[in-house]
Protein backbone atom coordinates (compact mmCIF):
# COMPACT_ATOMS: atom_id res chain seq x y z
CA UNK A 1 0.00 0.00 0.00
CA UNK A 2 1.60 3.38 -1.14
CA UNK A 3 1.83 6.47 0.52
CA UNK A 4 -0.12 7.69 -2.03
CA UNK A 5 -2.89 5.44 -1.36
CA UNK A 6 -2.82 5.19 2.04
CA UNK A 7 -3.88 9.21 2.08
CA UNK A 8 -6.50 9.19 -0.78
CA UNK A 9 -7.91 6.64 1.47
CA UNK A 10 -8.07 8.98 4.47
CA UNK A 11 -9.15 11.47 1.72
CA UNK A 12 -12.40 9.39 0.46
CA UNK A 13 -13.11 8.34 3.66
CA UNK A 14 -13.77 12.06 5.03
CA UNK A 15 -16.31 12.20 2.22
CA UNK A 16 -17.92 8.51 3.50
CA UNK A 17 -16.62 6.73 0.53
CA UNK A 18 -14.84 3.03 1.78
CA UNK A 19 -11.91 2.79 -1.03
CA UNK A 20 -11.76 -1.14 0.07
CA UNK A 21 -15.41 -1.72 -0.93
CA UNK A 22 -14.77 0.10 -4.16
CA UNK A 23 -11.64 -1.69 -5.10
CA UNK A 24 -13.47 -5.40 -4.26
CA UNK A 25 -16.35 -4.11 -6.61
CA UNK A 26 -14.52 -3.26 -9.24
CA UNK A 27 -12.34 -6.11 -9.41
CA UNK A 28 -15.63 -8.47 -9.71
CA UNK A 29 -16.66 -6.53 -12.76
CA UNK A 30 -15.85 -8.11 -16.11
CA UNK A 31 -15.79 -6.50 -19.18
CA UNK A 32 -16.32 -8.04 -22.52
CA UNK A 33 -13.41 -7.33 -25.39
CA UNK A 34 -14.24 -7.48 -28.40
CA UNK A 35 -12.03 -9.69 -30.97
CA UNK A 36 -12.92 -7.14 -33.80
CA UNK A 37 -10.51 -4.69 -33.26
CA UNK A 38 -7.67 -6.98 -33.74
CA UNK A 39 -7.98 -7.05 -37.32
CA UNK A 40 -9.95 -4.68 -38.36
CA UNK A 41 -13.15 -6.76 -38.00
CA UNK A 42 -12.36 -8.96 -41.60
CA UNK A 43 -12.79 -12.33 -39.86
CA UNK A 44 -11.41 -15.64 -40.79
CA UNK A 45 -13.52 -16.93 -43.29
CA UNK A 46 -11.97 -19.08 -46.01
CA UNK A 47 -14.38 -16.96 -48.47
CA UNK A 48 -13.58 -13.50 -48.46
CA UNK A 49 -15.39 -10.18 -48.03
CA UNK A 50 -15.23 -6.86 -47.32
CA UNK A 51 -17.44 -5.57 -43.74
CA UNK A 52 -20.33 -3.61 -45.07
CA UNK A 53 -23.37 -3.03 -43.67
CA UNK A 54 -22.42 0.32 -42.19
CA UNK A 55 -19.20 -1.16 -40.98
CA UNK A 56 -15.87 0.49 -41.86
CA UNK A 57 -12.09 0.69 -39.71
CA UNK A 58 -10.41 3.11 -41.53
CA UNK A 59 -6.47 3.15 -41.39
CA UNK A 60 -3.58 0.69 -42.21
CA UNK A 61 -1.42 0.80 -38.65
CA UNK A 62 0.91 -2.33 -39.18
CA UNK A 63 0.63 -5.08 -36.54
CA UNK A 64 -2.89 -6.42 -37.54
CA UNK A 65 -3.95 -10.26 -36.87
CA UNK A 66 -4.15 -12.12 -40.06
CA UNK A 67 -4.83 -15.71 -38.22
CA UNK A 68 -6.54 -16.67 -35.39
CA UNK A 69 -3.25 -17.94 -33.59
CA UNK A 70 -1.78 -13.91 -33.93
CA UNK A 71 -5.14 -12.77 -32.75
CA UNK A 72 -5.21 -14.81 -29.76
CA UNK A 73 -1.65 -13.97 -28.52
CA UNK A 74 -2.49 -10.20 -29.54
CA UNK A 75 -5.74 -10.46 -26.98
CA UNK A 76 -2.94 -12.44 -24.38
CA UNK A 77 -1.27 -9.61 -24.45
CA UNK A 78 -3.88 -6.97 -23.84
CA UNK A 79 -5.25 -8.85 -21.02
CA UNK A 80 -1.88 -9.26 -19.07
CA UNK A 81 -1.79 -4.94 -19.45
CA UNK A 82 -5.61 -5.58 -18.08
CA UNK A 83 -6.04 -5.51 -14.19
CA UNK A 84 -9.23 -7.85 -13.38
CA UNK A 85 -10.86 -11.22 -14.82
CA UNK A 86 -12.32 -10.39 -18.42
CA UNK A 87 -14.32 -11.78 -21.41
CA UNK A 88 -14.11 -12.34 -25.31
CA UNK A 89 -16.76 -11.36 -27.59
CA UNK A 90 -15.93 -13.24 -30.60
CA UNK A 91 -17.76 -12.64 -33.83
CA UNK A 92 -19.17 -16.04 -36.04
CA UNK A 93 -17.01 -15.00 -38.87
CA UNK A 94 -14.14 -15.62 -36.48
CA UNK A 95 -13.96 -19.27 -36.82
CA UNK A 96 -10.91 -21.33 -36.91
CA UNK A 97 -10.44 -24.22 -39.05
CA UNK A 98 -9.56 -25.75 -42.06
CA UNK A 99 -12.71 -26.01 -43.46
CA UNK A 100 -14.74 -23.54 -45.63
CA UNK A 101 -18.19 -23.80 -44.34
CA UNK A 102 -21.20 -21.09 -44.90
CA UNK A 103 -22.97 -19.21 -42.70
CA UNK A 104 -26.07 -21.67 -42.44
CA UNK A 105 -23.91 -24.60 -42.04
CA UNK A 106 -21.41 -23.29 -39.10
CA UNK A 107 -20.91 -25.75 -36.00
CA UNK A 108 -19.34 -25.59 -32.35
CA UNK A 109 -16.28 -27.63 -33.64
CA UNK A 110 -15.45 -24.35 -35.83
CA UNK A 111 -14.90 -22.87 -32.73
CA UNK A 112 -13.58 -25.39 -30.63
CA UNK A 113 -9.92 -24.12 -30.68
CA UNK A 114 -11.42 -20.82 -29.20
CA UNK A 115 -13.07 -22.24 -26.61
CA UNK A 116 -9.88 -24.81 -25.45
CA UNK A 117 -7.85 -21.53 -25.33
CA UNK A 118 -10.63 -19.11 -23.14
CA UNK A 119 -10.58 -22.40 -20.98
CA UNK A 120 -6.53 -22.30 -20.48
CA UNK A 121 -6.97 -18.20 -20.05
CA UNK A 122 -9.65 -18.51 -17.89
CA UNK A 123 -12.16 -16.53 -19.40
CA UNK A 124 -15.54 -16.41 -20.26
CA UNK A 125 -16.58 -16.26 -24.33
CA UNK A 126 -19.62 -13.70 -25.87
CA UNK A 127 -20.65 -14.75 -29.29
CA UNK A 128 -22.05 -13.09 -32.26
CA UNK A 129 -24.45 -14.07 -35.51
CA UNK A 130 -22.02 -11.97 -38.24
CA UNK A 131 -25.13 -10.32 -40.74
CA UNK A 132 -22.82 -8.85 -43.02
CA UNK A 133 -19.62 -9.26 -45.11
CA UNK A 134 -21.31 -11.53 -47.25
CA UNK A 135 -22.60 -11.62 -50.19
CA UNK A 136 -26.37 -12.19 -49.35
CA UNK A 137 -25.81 -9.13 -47.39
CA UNK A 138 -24.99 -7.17 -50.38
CA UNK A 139 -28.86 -5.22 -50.27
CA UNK A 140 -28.27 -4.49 -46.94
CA UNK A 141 -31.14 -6.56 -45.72
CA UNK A 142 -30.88 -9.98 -44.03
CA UNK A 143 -33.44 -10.92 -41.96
CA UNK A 144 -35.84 -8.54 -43.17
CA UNK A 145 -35.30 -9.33 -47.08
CA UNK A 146 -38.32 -9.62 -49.35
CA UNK A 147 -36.46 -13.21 -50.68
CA UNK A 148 -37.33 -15.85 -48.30
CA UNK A 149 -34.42 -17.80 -49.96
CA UNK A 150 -32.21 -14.89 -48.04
CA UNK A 151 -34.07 -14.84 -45.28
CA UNK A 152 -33.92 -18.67 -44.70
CA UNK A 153 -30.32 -18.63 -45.30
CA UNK A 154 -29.82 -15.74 -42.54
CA UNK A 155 -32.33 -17.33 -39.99
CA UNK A 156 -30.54 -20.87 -39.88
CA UNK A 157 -27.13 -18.92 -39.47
CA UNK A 158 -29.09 -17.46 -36.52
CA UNK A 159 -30.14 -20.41 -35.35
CA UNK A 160 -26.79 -21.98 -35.85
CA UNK A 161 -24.96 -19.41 -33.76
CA UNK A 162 -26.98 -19.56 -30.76
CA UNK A 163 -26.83 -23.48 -30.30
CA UNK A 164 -22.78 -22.69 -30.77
CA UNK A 165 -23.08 -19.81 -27.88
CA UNK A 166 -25.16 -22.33 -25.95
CA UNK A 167 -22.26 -24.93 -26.39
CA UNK A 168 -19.76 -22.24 -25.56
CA UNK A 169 -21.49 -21.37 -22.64
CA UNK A 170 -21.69 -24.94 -20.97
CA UNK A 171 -18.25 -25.82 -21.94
CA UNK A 172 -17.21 -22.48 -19.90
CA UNK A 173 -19.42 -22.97 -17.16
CA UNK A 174 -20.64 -19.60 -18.03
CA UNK A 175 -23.81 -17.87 -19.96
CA UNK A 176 -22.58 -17.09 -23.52
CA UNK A 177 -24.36 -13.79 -24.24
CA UNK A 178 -25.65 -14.01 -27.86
CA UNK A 179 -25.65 -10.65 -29.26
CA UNK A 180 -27.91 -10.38 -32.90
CA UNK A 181 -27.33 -7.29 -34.85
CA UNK A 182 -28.26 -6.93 -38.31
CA UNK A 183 -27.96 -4.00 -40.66
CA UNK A 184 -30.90 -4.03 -42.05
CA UNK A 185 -32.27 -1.05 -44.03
CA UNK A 186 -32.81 1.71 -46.73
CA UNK A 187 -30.34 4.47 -48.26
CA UNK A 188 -33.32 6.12 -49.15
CA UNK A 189 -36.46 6.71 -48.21
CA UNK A 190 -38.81 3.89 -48.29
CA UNK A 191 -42.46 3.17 -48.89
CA UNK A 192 -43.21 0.24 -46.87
CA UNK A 193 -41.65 0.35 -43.40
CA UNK A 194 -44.03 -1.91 -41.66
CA UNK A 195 -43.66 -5.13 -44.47
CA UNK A 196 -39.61 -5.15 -43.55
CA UNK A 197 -40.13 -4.76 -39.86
CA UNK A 198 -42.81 -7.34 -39.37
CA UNK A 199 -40.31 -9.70 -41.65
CA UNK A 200 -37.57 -8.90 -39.47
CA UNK A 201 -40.48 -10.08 -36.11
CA UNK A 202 -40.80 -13.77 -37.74
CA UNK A 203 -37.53 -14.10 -38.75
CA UNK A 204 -36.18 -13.20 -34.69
CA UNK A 205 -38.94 -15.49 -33.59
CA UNK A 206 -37.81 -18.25 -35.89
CA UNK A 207 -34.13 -17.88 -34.79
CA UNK A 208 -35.45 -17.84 -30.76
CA UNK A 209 -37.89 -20.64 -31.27
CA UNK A 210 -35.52 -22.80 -29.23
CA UNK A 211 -35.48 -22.70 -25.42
CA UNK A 212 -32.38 -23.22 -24.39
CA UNK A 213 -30.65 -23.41 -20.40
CA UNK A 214 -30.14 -19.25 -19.24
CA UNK A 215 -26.92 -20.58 -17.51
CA UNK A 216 -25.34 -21.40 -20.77
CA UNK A 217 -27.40 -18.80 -23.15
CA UNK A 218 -28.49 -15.46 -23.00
CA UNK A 219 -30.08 -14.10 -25.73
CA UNK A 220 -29.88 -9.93 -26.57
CA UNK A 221 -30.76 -7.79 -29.65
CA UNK A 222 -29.43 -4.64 -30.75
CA UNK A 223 -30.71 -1.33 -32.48
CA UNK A 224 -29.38 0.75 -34.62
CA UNK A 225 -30.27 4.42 -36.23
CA UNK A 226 -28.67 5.08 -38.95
CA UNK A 227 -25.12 4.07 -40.77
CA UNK A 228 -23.78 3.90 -44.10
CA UNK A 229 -25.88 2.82 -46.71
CA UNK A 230 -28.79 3.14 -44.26
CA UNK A 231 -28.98 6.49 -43.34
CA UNK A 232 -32.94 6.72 -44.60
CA UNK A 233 -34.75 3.67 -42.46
CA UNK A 234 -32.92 1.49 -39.91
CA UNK A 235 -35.72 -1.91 -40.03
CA UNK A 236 -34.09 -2.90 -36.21
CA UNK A 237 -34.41 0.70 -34.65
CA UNK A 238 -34.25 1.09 -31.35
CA UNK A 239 -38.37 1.33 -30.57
CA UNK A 240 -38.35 -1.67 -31.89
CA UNK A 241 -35.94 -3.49 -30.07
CA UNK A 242 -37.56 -2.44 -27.13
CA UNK A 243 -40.64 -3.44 -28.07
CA UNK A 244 -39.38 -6.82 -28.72
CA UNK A 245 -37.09 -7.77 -25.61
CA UNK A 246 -40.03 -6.28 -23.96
CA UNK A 247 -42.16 -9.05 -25.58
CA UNK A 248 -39.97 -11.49 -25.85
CA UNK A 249 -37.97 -11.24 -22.76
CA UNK A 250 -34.20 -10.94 -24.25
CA UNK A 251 -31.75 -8.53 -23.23
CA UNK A 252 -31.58 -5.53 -24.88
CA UNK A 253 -28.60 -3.83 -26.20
CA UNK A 254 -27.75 -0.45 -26.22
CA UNK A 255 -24.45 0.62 -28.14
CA UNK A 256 -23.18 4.04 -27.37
CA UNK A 257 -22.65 4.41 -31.47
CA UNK A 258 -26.06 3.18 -32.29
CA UNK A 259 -27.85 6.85 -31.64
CA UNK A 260 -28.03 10.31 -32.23
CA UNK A 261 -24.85 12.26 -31.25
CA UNK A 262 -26.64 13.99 -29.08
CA UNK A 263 -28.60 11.59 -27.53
CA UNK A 264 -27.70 11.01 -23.94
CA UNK A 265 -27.59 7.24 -24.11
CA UNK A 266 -26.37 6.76 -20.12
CA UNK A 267 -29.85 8.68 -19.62
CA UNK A 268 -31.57 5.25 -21.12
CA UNK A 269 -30.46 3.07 -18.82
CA UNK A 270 -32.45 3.46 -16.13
CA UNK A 271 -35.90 4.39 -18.63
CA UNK A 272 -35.35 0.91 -20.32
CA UNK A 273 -33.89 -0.75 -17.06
CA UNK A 274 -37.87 -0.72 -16.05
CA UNK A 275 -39.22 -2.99 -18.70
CA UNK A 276 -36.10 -5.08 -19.50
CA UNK A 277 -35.11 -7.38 -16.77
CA UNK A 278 -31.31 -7.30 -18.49
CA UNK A 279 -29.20 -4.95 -20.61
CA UNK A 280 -26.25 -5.08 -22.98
CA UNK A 281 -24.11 -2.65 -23.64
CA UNK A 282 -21.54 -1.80 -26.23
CA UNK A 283 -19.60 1.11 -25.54
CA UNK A 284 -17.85 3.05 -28.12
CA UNK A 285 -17.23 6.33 -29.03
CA UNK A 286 -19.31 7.91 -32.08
CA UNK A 287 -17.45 11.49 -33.26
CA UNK A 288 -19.76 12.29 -36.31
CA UNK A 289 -21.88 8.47 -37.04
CA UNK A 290 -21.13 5.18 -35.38
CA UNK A 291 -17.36 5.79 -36.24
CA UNK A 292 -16.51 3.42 -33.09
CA UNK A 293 -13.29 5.31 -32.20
CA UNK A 294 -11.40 4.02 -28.92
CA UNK A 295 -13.41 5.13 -25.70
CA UNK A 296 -11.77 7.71 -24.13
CA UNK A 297 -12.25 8.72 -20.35
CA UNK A 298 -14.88 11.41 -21.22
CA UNK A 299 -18.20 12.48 -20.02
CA UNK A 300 -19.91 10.01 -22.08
CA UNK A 301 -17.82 7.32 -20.45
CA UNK A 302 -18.21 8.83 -16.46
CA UNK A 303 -21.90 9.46 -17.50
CA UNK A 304 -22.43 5.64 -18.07
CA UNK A 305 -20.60 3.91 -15.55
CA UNK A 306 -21.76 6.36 -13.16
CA UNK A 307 -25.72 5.59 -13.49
CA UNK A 308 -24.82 2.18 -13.99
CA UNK A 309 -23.62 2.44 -10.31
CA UNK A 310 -26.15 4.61 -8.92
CA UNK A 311 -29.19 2.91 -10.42
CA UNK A 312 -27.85 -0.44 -9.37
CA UNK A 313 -27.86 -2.07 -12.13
CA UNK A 314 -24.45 -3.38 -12.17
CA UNK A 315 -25.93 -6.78 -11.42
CA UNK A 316 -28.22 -6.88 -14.51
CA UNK A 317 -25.76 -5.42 -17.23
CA UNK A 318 -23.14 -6.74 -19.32
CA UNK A 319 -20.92 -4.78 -20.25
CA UNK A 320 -19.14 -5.23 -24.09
CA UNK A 321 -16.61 -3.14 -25.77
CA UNK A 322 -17.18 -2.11 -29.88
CA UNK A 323 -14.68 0.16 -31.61
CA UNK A 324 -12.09 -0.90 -34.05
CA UNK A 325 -9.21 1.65 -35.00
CA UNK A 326 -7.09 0.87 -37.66
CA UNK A 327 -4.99 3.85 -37.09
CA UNK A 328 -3.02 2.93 -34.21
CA UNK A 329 -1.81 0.02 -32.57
CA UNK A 330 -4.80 -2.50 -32.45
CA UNK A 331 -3.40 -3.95 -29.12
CA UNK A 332 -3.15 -0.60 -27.52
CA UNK A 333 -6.43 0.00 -28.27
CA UNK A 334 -7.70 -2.77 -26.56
CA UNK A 335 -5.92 -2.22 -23.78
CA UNK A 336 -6.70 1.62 -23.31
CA UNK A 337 -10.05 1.39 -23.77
CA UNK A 338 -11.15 -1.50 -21.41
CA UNK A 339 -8.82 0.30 -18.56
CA UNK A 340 -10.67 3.45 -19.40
CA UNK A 341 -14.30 1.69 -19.23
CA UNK A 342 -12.80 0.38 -15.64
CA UNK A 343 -11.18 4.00 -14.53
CA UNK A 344 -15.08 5.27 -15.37
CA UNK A 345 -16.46 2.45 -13.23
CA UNK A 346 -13.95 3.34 -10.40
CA UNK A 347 -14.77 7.34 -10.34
CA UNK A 348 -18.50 6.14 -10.16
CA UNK A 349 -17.81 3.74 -7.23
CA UNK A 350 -15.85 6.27 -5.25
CA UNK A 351 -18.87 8.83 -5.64
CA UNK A 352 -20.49 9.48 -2.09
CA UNK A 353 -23.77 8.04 -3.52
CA UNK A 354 -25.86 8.33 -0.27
CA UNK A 355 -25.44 11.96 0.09
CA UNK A 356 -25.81 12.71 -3.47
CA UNK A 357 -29.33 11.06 -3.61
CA UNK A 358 -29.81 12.87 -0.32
CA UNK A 359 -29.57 16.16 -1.40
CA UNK A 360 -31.41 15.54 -4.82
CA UNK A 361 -34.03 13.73 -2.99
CA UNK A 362 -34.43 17.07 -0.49
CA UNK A 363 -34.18 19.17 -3.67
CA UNK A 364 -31.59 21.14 -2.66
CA UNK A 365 -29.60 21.58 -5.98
CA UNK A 366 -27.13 24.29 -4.65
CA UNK A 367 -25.58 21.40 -2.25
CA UNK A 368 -25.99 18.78 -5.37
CA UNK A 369 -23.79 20.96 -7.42
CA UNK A 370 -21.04 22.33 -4.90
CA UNK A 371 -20.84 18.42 -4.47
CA UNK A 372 -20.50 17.19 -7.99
CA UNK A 373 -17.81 20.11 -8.29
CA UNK A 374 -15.98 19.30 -5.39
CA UNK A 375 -15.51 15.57 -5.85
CA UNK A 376 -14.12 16.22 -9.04
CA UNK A 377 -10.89 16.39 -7.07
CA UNK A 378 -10.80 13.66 -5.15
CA UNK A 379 -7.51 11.53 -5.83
CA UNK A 380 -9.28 9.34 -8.48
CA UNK A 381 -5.38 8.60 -9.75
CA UNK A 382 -4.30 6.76 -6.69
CA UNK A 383 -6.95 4.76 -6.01
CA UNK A 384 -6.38 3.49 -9.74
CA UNK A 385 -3.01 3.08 -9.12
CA UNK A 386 -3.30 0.63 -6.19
CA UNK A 387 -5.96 -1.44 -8.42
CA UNK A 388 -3.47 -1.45 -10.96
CA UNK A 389 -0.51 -2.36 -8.54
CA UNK A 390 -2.69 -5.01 -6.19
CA UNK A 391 -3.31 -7.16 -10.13
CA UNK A 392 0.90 -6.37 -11.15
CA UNK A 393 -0.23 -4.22 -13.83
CA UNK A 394 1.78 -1.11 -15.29
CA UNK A 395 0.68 2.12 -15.42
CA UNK A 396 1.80 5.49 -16.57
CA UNK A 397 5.46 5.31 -18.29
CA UNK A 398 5.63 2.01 -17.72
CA UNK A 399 2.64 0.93 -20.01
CA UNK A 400 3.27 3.43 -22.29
CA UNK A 401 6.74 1.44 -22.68
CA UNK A 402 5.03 -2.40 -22.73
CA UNK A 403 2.48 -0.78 -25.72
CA UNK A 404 5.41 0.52 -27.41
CA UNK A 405 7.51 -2.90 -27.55
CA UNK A 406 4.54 -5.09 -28.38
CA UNK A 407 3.46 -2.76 -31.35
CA UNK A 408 7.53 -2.97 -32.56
CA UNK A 409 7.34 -6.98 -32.66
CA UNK A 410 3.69 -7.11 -34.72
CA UNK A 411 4.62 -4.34 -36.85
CA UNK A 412 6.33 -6.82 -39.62
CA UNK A 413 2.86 -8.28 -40.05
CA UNK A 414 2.43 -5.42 -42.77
């Protein structure tokens, strides 16, 4: 225990803040990293194609994966810079084998090698139905195309992917979190709204049809607003979504990219945390569209982990990573932006949450604000620090030198 520590302690106890509790909490949080941003989210299918569906990492850094042997010791990396006990969230299209199967005719042995390695890493494995890089993608409509050869095709991958989570999940001895997203919709303006989205309702009913054991599965759907090449009509918008994990009882998933840049999406939380017994979320940070740059410690970031704290809802919410930046160093990325998801988790923890809701609740805002104002310099850093220092992990010059070396022996990867 530092010096340093030892008086940020004193210093967050004189505001009724135990930096113990805070510290246990935190480490019991995991966070789900997403494979993606390893190589710029092109997958390992034998049968090539470019992302689409609204999906673009722009750059060329050097250093990115190319199999899923330099992916895996890329994501060994990142988690040894990580302080805590984290997941994967791999993506279908990130199989590893020999053979060249299709989407409707994937199977858990694809994946096998995966799951043997999460179990020698000891971590838990998300999965993901990939909707797009494909060339029965190429309309931008999946699930909700007017072909029922297309749709068929897209279901049973659908179907496919959750009986592999479901395998996943027992082998793990821990519920594989099926995320579906699809990108679904019109450049322009459309005519007929209601036909796509009531195509998209069957064809999620058709994929869900299955029951299947909660403590291997969980199922979750995401929304969308807008992205390239379907900046007129997304089919899965959010209202619908809602509508449907509402009905359906999945979890719902809320990516930080997946509204309006103005749109306060830590606000949701609690609205939809009434209706939907569990949450998803993918946190990212949108600049101008769902651009999914590298989270940054910002007041989008605070804002979220801070009403995940104070609405208690910690315990229903699982938290996934999604932003791929092909700009810098891939592994950097990963590693910056899951320690900045946990720094934003920490602030929120060490936030006197009793006498906040106490003065809100008593409406007296002047007391509200000189508080909000006043913790801002409470010795955040420290407490940080002697996370990082209790799990042996680097911080300050010393990561900045670990990043540095690791980028210098993937950078012949081209």
């Amino acid at each position: 225990m530092t010096t340093a520590y030892t008086a940020a302690r004193q210093a967050f106890t004189d505001w009724g803040v135990d930096t113990e509790q805070s510290l246990a909490a935190l480490a019991g949080i995991p966070i789900s990293v997403h494979c993606w941003q390893g190589d710029d989210v092109k997958g390992f299918e034998q049968k090539s194609g470019s992302a689409g569906g609204g999906i673009q990492a722009t750059g060329n850094h050097p250093g990115r994966a190319r199999t899923p042997d330099e992916l895996r010791a890329d994501l060994e990396f990142a988690y040894s810079r990580i302080p805590g006990r984290h997941r994967l969230n791999l993506h279908a299209f990130y199989l590893d084998t020999d053979e060249t199967p299709d989407r409707d005719a994937i199977e858990y042995h694809h994946f096998a090698p995966w799951v043997d390695w999460a179990k020698d890493q000891k971590i838990g494995l998300d999965f993901n139905p990939t909707f797009f890089a494909h060339a029965k993608a190429d309309d931008n409509l999946t699930l909700s195309h007017p072909d029922k050869g297309i749709r068929d095709f897209w279901i049973e991958h659908g179907k496919r992917s959750r009986e592999i989570a479901a395998r996943i999940g027992a082998e793990l001895g821990s519920a594989a979190v099926n995320n579906i997203w699809v990108p679904d919709g019109s450049k322009d303006v459309p005519v007929d709204r209601i036909s796509a989205r009531r195509r998209l309702e069957s064809s999620l009913d058709a994929i869900l049809a299955q029951p299947h054991d909660t403590a291997h599965l969980l199922d979750a759907v995401e929304s969308k607003l807008f992205g390239i090449g379907v900046e007129s009509m997304t089919v899965g918008s959010h209202e619908f979504y809602l509508g449907y994990a509402i009905r359906k009882n999945t979890l719902l998933c809320l990516d930080m990219g997946h509204f309006h840049p103005t749109e306060n999406i830590a606000d949701k939380l609690s609205s939809v945390a009434l209706s939907v017994d569990r949450l998803l979320l993918h946190v990212s940070r949108p600049v101008r569209w769902d651009s999914d740059h590298v989270i940054l410690l910002n007041d989008d970031i605070l804002a979220m982990a801070q009403e995940l704290v104070f609405a208690d809802l910690l315990g229903r919410t699982h938290i996934g990573l999604d932003f791929f930046d092909a700009t810098i160093s891939r592994t950097a990325a990963w590693v910056i932006g899951t320690r900045n998801m946990q720094k934003a988790l920490l602030r929120a923890l060490l936030l006197p949450r009793d006498s906040l809701k106490a003065a809100e609740t008593a409406l007296d805002y002047t007391r509200r604000l000189i508080l909000t104002e006043e913790l801002k310099d409470l010795p955040f850093a420290a407490v940080w620090a002697e996370f990082c220092a209790r799990h042996n992990m680097p911080t300050g010059r010393s990561l900045l030198t670990d990043l540095t070396a690791y980028q210098a022996r993937v950078a012949a990867r081209g």
